[in-house]
N, C-alpha and C. Protein backbone atom coordinates (compact mmCIF):
# COMPACT_ATOMS: atom_id res chain seq x y z
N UNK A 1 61.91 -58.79 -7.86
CA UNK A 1 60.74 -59.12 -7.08
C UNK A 1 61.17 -60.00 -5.90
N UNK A 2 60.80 -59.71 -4.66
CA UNK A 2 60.98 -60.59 -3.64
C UNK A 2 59.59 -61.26 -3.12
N UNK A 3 59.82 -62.58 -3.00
CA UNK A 3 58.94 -63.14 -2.17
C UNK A 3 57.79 -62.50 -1.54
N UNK A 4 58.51 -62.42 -0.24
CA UNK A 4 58.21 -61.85 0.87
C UNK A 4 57.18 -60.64 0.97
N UNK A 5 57.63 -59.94 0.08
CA UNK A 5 57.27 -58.45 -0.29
C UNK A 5 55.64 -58.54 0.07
N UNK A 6 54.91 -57.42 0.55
CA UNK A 6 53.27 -56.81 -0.09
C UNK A 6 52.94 -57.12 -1.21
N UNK A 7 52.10 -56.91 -0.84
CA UNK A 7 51.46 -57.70 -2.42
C UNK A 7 49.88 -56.94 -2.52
N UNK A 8 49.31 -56.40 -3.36
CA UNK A 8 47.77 -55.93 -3.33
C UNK A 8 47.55 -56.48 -4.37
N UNK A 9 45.75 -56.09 -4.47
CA UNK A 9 45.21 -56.15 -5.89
C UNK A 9 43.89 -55.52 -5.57
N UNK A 10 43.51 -54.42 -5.81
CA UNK A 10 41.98 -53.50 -5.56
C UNK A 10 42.07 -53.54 -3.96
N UNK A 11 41.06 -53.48 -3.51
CA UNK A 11 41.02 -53.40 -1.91
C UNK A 11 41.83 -54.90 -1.11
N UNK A 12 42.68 -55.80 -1.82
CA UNK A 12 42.91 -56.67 -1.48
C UNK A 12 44.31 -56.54 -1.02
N UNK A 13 45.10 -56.28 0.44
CA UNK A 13 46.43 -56.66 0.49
C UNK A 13 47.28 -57.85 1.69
N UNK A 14 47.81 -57.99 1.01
CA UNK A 14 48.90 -59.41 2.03
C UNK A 14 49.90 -58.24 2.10
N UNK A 15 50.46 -58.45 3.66
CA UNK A 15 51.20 -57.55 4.39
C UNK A 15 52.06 -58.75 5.10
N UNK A 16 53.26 -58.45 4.89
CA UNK A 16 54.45 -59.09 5.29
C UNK A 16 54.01 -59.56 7.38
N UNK A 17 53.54 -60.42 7.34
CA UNK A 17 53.34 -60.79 9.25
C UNK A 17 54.32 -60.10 10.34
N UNK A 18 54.10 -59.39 10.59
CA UNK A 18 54.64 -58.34 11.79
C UNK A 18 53.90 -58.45 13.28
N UNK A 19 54.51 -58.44 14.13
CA UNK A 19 54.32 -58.57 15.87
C UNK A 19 53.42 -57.53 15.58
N UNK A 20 52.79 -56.19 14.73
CA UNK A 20 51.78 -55.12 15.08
C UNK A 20 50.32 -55.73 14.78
N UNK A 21 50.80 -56.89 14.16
CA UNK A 21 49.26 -57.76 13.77
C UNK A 21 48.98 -58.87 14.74
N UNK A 22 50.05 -59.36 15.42
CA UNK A 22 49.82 -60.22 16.62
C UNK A 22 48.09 -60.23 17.39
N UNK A 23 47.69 -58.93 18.20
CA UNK A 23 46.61 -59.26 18.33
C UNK A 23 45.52 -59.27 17.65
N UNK A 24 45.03 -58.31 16.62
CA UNK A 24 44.14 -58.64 15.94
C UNK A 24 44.00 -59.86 15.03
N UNK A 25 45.56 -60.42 14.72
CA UNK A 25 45.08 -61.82 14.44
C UNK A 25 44.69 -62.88 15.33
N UNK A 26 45.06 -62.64 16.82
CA UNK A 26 44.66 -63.71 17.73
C UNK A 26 43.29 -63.37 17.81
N UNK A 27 42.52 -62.15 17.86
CA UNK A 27 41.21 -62.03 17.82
C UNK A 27 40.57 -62.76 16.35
N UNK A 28 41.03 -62.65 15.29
CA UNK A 28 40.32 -63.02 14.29
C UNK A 28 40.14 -64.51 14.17
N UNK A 29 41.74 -65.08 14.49
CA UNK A 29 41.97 -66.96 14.93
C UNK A 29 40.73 -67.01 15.79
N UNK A 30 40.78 -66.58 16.92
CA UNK A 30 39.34 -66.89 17.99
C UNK A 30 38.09 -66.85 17.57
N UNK A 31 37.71 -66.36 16.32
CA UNK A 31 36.64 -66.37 15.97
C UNK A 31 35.77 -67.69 15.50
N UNK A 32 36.60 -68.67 15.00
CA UNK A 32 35.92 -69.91 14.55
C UNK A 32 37.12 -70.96 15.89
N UNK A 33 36.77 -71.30 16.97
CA UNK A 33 38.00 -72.21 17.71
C UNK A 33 37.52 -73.48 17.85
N UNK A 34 36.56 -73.87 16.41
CA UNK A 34 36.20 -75.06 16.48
C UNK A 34 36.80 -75.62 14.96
N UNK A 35 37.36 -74.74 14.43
CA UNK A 35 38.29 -75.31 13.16
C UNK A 35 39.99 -76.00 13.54
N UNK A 36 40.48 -75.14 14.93
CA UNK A 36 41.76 -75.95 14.81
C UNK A 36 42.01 -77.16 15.22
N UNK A 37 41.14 -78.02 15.79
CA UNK A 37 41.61 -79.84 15.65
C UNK A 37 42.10 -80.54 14.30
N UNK A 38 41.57 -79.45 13.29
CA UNK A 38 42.04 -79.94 12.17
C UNK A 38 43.12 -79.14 10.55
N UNK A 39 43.74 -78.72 12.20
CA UNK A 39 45.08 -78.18 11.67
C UNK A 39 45.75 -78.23 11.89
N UNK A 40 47.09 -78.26 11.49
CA UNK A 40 48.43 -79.18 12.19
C UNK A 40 48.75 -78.14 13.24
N UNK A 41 48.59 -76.66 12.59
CA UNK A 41 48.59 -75.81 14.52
C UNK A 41 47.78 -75.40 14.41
N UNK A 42 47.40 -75.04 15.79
CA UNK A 42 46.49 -74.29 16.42
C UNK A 42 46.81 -72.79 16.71
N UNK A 43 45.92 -72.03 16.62
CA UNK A 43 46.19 -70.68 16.52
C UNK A 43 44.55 -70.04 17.24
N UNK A 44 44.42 -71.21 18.22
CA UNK A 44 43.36 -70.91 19.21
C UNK A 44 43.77 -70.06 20.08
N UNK A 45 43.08 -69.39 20.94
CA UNK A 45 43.56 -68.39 21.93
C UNK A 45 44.75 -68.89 22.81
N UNK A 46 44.87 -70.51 23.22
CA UNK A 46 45.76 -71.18 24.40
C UNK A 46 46.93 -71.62 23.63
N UNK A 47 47.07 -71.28 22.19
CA UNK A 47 48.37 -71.89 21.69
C UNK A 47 48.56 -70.55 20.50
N UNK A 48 47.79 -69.48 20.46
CA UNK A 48 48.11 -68.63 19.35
C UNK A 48 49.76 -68.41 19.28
N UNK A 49 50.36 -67.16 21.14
CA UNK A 49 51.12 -66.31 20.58
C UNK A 49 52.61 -67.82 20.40
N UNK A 50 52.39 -69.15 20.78
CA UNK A 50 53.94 -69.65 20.57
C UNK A 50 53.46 -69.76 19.26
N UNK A 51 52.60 -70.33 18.26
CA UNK A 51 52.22 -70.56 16.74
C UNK A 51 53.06 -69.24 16.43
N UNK A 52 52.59 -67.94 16.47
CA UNK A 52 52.72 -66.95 15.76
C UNK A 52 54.04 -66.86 16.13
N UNK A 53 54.59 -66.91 16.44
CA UNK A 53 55.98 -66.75 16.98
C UNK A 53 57.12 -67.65 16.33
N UNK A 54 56.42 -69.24 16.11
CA UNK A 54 57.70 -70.06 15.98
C UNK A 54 56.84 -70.03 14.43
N UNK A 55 56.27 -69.40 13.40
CA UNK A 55 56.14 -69.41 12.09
C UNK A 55 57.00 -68.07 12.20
N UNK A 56 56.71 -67.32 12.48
CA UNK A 56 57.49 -65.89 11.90
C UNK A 56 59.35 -66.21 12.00
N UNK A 57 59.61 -67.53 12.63
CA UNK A 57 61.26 -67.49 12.97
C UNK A 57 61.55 -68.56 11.76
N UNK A 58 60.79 -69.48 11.06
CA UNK A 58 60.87 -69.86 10.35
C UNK A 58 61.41 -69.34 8.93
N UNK A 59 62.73 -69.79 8.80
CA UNK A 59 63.71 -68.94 8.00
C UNK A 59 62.74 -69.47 6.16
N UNK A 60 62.90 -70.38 6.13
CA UNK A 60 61.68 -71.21 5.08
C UNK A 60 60.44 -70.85 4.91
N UNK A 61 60.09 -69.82 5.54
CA UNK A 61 58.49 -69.79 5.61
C UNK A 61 58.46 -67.99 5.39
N UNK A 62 57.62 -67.56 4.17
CA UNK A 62 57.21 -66.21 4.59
C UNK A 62 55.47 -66.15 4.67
N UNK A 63 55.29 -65.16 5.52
CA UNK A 63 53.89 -65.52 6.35
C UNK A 63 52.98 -63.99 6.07
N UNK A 64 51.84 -64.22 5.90
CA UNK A 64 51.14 -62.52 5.54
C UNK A 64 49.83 -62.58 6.17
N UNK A 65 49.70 -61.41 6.69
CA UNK A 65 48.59 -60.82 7.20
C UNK A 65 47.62 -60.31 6.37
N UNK A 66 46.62 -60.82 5.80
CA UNK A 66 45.47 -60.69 5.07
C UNK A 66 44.80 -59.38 5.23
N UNK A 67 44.39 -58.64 4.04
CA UNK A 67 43.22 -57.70 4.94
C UNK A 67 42.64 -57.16 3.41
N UNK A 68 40.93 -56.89 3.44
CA UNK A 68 40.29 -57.01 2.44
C UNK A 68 39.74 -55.46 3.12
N UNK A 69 40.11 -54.72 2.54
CA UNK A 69 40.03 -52.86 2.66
C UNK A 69 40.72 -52.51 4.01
N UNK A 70 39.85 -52.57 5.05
CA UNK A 70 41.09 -52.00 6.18
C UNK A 70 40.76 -53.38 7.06
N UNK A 71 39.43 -54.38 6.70
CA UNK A 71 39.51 -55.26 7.80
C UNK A 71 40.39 -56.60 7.61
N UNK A 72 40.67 -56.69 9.07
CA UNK A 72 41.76 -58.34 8.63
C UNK A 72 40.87 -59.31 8.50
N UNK A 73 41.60 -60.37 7.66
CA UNK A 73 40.45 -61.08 7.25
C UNK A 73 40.91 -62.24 7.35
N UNK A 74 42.43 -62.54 7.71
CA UNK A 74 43.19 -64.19 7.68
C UNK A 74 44.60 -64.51 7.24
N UNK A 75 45.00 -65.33 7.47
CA UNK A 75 46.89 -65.06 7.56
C UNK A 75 46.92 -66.12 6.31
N UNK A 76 48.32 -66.45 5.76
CA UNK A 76 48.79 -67.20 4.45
C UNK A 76 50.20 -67.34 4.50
N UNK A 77 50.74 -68.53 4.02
CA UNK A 77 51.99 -68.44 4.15
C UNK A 77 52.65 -68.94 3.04
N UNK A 78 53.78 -68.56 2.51
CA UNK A 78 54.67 -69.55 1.41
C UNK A 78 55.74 -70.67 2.56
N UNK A 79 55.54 -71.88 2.01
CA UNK A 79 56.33 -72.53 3.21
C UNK A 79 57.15 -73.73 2.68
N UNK A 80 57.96 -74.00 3.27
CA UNK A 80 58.91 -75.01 2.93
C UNK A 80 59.64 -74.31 1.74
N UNK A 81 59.82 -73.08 1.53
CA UNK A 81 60.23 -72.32 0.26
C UNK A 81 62.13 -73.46 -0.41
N UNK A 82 61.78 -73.58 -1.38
CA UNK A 82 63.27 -74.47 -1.78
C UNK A 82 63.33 -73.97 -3.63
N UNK A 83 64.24 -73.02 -3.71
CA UNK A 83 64.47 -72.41 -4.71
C UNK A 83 65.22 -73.46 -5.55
N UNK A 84 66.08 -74.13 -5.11
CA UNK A 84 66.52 -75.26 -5.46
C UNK A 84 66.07 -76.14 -6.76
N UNK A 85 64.72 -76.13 -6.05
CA UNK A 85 63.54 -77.55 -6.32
C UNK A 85 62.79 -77.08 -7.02
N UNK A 86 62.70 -75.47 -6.88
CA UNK A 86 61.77 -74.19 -7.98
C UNK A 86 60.23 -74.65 -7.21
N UNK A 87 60.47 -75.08 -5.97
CA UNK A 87 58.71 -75.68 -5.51
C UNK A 87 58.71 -75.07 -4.13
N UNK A 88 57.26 -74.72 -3.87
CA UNK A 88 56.99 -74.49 -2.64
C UNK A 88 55.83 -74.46 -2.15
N UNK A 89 55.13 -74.22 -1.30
CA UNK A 89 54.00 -74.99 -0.78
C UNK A 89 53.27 -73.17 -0.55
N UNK A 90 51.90 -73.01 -0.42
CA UNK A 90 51.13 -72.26 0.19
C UNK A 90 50.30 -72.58 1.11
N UNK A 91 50.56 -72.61 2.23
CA UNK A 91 49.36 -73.15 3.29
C UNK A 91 49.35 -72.22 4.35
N UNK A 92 48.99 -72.64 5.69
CA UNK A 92 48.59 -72.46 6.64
C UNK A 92 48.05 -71.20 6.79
N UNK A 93 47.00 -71.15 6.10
CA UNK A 93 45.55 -70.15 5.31
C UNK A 93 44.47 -70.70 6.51
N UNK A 94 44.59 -69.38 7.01
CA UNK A 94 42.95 -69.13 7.88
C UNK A 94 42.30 -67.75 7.51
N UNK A 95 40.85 -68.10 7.20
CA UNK A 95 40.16 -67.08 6.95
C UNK A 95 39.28 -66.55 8.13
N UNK A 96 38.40 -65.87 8.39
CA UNK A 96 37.51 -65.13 9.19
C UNK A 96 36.50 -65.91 8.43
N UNK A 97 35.09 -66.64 9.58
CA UNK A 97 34.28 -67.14 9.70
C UNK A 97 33.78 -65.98 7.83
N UNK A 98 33.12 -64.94 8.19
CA UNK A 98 32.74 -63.66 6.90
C UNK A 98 32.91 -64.03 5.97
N UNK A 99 34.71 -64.04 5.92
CA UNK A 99 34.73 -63.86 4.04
C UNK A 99 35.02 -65.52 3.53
N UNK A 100 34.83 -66.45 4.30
CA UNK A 100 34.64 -67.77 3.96
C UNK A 100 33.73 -67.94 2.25
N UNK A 101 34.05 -68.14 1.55
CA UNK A 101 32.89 -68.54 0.73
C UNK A 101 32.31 -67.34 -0.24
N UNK A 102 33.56 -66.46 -0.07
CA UNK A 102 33.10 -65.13 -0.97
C UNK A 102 34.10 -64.99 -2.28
N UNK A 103 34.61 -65.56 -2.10
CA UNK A 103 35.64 -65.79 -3.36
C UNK A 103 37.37 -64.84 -3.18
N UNK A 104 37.07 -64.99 -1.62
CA UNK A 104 38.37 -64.41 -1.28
C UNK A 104 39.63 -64.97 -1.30
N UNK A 105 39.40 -66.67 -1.21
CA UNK A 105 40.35 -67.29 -0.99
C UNK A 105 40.95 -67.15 -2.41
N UNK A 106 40.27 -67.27 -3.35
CA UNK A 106 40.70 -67.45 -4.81
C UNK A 106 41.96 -66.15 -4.81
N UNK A 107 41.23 -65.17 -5.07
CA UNK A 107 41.84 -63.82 -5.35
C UNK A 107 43.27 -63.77 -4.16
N UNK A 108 43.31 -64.46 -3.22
CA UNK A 108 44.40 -64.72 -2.41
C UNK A 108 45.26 -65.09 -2.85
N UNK A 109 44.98 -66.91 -3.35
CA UNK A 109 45.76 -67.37 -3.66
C UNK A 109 46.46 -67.25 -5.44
N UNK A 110 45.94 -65.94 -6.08
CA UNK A 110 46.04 -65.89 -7.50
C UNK A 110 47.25 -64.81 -6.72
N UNK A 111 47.17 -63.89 -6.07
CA UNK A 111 48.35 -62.95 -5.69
C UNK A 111 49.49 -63.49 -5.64
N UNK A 112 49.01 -64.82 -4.57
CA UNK A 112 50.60 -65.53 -4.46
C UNK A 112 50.81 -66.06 -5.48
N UNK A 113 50.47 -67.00 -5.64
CA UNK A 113 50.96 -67.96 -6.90
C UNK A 113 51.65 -67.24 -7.94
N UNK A 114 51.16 -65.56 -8.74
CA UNK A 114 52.11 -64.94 -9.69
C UNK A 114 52.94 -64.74 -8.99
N UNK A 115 52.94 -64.23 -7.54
CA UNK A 115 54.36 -63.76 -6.38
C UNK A 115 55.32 -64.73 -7.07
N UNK A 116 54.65 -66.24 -6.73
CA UNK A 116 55.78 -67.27 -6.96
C UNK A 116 56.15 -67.01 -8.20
N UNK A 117 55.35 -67.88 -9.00
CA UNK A 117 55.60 -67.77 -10.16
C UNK A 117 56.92 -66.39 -10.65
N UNK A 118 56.42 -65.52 -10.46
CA UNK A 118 57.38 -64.19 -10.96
C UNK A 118 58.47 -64.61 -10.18
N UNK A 119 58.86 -65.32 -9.13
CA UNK A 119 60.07 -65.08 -8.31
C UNK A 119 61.10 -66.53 -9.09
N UNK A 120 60.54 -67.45 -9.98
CA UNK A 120 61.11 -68.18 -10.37
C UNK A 120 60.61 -69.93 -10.06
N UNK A 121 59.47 -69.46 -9.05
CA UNK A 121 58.75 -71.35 -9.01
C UNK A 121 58.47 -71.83 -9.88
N UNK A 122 58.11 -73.04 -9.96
CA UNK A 122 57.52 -73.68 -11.36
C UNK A 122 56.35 -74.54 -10.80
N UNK A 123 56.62 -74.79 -9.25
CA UNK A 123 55.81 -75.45 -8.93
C UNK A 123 55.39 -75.27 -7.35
N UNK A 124 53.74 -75.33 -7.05
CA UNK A 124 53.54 -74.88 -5.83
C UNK A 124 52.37 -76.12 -5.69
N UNK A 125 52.73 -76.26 -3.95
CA UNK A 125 52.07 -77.36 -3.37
C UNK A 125 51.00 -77.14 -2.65
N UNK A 126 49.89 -77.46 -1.85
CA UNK A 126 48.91 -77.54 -1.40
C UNK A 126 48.75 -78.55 -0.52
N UNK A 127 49.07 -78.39 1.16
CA UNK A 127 48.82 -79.99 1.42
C UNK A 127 47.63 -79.85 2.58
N UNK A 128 46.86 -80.99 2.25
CA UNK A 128 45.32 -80.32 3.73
C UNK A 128 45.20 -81.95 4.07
N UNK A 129 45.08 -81.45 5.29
CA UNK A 129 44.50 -82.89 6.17
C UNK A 129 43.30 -83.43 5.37
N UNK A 130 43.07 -84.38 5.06
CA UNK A 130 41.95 -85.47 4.80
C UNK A 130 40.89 -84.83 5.08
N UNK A 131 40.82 -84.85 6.51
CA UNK A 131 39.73 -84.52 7.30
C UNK A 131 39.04 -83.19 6.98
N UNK A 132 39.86 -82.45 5.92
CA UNK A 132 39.45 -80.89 5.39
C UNK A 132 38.83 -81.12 4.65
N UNK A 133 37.01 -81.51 4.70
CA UNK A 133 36.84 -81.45 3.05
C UNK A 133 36.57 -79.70 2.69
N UNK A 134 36.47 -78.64 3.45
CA UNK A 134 36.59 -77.37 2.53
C UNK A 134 37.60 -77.02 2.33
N UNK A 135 38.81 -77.53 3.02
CA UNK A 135 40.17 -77.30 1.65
C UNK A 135 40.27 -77.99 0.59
N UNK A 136 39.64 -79.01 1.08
CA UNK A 136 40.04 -80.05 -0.14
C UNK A 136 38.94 -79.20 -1.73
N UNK A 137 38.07 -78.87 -1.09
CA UNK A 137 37.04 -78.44 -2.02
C UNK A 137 37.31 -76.77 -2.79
N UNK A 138 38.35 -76.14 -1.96
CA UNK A 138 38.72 -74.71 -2.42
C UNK A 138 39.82 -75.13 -2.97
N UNK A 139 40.47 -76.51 -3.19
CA UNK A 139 41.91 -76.61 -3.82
C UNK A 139 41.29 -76.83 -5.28
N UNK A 140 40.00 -77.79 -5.17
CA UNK A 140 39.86 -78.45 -6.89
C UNK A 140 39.05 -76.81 -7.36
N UNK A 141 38.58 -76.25 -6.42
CA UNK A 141 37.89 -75.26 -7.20
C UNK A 141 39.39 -74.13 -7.75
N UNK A 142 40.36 -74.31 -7.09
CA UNK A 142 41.21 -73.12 -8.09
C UNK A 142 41.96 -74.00 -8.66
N UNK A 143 41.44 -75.84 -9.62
CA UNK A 143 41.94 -76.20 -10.50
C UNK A 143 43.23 -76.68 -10.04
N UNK A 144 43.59 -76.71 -9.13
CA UNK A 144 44.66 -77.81 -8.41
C UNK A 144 44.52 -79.39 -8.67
N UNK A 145 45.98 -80.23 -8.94
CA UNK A 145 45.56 -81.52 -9.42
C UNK A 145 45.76 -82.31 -8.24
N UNK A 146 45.31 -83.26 -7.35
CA UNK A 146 45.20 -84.08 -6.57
C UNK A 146 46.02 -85.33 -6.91
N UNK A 147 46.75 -84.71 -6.26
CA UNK A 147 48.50 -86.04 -6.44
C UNK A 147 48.07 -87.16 -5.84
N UNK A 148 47.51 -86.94 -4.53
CA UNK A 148 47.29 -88.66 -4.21
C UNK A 148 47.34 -88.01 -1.84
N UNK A 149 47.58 -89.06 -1.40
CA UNK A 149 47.69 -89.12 -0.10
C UNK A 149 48.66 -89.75 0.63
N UNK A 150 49.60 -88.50 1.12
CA UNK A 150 50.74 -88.80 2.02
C UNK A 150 50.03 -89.65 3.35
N UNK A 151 50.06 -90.82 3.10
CA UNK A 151 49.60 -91.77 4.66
C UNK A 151 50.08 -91.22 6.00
N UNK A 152 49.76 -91.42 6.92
CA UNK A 152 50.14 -91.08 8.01
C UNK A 152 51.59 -89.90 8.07
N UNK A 153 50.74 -88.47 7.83
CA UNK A 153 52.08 -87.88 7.43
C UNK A 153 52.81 -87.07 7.96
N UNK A 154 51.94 -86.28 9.32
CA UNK A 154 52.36 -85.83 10.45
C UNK A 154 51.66 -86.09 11.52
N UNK A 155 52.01 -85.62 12.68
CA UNK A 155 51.16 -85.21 14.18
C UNK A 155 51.15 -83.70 13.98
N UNK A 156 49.78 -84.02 14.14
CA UNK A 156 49.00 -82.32 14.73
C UNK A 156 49.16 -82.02 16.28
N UNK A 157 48.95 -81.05 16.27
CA UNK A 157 49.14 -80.41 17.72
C UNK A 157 48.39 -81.33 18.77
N UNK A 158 47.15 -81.78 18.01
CA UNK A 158 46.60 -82.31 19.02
C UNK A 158 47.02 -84.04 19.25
N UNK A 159 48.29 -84.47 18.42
CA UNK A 159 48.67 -85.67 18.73
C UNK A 159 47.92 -86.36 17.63
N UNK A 160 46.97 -86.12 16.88
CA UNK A 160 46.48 -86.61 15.89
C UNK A 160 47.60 -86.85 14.70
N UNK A 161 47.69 -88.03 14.13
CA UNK A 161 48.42 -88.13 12.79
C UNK A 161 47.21 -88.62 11.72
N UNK A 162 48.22 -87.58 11.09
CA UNK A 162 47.19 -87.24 9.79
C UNK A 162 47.89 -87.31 9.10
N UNK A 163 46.94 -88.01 7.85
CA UNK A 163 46.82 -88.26 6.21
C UNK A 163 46.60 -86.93 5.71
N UNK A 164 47.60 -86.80 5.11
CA UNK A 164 47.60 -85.50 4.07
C UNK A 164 47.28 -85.44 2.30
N UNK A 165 46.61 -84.78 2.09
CA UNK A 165 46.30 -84.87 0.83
C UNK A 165 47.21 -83.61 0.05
N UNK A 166 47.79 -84.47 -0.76
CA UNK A 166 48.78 -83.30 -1.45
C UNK A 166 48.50 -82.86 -3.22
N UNK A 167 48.12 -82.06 -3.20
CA UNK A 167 47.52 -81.00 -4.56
C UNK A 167 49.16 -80.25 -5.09
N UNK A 168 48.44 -79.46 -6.38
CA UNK A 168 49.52 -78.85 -6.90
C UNK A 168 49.62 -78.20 -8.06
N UNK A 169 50.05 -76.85 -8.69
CA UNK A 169 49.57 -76.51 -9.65
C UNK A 169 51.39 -75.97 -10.31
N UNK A 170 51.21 -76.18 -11.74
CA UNK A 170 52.27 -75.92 -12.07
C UNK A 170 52.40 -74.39 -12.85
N UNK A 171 53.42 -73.88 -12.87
CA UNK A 171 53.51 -72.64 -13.51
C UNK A 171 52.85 -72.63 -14.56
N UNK A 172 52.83 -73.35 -15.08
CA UNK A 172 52.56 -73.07 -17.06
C UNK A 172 50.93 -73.45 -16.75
N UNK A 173 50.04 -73.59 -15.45
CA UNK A 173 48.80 -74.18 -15.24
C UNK A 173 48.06 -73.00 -15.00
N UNK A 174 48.73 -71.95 -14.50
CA UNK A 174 48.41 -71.02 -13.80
C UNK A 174 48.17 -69.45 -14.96
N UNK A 175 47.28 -69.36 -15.19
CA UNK A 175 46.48 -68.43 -15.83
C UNK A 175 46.45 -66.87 -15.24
């Protein structure tokens, strides 16, 4: 099993991030461009194609193009991947204004997590700005434990430093 790989489940597939999804994901990012102040990038129309560009070169990072039957619906990434450490993070998850709140994110993040899991993790991270309370609120809802708050823990694009709240679920947690 690789990482990286496709991944489905019923009308649900993550597709390895390819330059053929470039614009329809910059159209789908544009759809809510009042969510990225509170994301460490922006993937607004004036900063999409360097985002999409300097994640896909990211040797640490594999990145997927969402799509729930044939429509796209939001990107996902495994990141900071460290086989090492058997840990790795899932973030930089944007959905489409739509399937917000339909129980898509769940069924998302259950794909990856066995991905991981099957590839040998033991442990996967979750980290959302403070300022997220609907990540913060889609992390406790898929039973993620709330480690605590990295203080001042990066700069966001917009020069903002942010408190990160770091979650986490362990293999043997994961159902």
């Amino acid at each position: 099993m690789t990482l990286g790989a496709p991944m489905a489940a019923g009308t649900l597939r993550l597709e390895p991030m390819a330059e053929e999804h470039r614009e329809a994901l910059k159209a789908a990012c544009a759809e809510d461009r009042e969510i990225w102040p509170i994301y460490a990038t922006s993937y607004d129309p004036d900063h999409f194609d360097a985002s999409f560009d300097r994640i896909r070169a990211r040797a640490d990072w594999r990145c997927f193009t969402i799509f729930e039957g044939e429509k796209l619906s939001g990107i996902s990434c495994f990141i900071g991947i460290d086989p090492d450490r058997g840990a790795l993070e899932i973030g930089n998850t944007y959905y489409v204004p739509a399937v917000r709140g339909t129980g898509l994110n769940r069924r998302v993040k259950d794909l990856m997590m066995r991905r991981a899991i099957g590839c040998g993790f033991r442990r996967i991270e979750f980290r959302v700005d403070a300022r997220n309370a609907r990540s913060q609120a889609a992390m406790a809802k898929l039973g993620a434990t709330r480690e605590g708050v990295l203080r001042a823990d990066r700069v966001t694009w917009t020069g903002h430093v942010r408190d990160t709240v770091l979650f986490s679920i362990l293999a043997e947690e994961w159902s």
